[in-house]
C-alpha atoms as a PDB file:
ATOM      1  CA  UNK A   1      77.156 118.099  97.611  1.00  0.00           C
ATOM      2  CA  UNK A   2      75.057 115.572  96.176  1.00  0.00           C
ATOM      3  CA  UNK A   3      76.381 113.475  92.900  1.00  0.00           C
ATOM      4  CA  UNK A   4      74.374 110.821  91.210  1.00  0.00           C
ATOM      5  CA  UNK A   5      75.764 107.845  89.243  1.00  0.00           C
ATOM      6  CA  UNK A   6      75.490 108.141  85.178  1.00  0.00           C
ATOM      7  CA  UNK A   7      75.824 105.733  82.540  1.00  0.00           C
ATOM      8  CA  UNK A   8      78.618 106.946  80.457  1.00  0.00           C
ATOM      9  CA  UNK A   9      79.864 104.967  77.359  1.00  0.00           C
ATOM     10  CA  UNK A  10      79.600 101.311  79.413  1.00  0.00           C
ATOM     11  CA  UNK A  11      80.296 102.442  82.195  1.00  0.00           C
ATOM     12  CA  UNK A  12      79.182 104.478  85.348  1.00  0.00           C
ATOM     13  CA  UNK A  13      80.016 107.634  86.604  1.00  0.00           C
ATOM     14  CA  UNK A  14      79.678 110.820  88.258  1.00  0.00           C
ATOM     15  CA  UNK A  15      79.501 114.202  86.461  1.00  0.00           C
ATOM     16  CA  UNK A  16      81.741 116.407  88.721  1.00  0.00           C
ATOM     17  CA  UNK A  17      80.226 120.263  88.537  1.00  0.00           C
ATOM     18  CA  UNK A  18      82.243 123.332  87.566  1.00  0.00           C
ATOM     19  CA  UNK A  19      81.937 124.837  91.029  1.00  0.00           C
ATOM     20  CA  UNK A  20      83.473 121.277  92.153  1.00  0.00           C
ATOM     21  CA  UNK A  21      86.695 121.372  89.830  1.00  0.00           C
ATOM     22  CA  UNK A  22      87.025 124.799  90.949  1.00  0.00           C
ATOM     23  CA  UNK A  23      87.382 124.271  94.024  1.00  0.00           C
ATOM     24  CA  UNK A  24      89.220 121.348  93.402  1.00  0.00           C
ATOM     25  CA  UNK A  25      91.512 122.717  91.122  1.00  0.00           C
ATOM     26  CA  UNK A  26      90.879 120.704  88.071  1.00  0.00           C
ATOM     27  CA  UNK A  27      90.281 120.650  85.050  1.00  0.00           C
ATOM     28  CA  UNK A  28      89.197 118.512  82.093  1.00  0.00           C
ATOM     29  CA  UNK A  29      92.099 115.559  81.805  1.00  0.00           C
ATOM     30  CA  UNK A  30      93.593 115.753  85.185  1.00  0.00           C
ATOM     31  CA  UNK A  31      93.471 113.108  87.779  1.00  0.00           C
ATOM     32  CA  UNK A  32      91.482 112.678  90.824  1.00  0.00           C
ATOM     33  CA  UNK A  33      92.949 110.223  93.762  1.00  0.00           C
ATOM     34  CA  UNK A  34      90.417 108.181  95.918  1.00  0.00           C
ATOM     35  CA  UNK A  35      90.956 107.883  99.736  1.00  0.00           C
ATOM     36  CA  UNK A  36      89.489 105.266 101.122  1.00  0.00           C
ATOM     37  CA  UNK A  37      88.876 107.017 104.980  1.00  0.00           C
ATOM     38  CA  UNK A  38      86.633 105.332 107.337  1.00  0.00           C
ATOM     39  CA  UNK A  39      83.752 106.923 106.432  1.00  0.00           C
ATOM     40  CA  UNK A  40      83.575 106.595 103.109  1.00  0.00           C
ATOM     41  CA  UNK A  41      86.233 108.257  99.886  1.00  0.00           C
ATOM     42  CA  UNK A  42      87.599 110.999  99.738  1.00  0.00           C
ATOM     43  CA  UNK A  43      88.108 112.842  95.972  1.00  0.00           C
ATOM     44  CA  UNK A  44      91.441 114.950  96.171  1.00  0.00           C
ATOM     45  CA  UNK A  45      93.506 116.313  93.397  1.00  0.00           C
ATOM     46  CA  UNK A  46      96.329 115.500  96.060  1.00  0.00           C
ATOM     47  CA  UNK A  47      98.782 112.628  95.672  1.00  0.00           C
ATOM     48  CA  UNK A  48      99.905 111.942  98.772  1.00  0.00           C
ATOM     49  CA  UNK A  49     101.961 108.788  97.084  1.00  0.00           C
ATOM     50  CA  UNK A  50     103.804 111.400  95.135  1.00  0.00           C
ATOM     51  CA  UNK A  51     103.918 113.686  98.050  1.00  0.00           C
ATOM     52  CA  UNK A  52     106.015 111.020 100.170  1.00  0.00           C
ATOM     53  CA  UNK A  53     108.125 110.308  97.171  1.00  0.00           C
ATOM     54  CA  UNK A  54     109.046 114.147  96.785  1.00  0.00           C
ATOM     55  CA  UNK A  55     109.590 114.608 100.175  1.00  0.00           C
ATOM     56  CA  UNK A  56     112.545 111.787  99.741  1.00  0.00           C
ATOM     57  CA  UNK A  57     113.484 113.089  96.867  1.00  0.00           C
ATOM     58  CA  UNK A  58     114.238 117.099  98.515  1.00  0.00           C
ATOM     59  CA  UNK A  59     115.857 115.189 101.448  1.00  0.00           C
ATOM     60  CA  UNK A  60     118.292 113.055  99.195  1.00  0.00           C
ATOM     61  CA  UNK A  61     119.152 116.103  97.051  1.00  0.00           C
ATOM     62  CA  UNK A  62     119.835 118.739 100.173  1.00  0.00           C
ATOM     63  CA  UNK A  63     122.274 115.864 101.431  1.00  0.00           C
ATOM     64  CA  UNK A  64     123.569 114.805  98.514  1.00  0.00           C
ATOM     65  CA  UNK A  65     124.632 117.792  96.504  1.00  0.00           C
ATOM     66  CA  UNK A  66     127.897 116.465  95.168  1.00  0.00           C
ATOM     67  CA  UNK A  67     125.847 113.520  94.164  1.00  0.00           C
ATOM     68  CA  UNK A  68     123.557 115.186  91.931  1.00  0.00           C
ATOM     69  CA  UNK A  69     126.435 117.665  90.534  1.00  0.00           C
ATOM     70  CA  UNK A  70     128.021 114.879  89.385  1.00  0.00           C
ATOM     71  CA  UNK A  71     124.838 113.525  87.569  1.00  0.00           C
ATOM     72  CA  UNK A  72     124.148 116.934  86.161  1.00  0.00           C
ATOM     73  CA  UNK A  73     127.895 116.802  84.312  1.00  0.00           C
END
């Protein structure tokens, strides 16, 4: 899919079509992450930050149970 770069407001951008945000996922408002991969970017409505952090997160609380019971009182 081809995109070309728009002025919008003072800036630049791209216009991302419906069947793109579809297929993407998205919708007006949400967030878009940009890979740098080496050949170019990638667009993703994927976090892969957030990913990593929940993946800690599910392994802390299947260990931890007490832990977070306490918390939770």
């Amino acid at each position: 899919m081809k995109l070309k770069i728009t002025t919008i407001g003072n800036s630049a951008g791209v216009i991302l079509p419906k069947e793109l945000l579809a297929r993407l996922r998205l919708t007006k408002g949400d967030e878009v992450h940009v890979l740098e991969i080496p050949d170019g970017i990638k667009l993703t409505a994927f976090d892969p930050k957030l990913a990593a952090q929940m993946e800690v997160a599910e392994r802390i609380m299947r260990e931890d149970r007490q832990v977070l019971h306490k918390l939770a009182q």
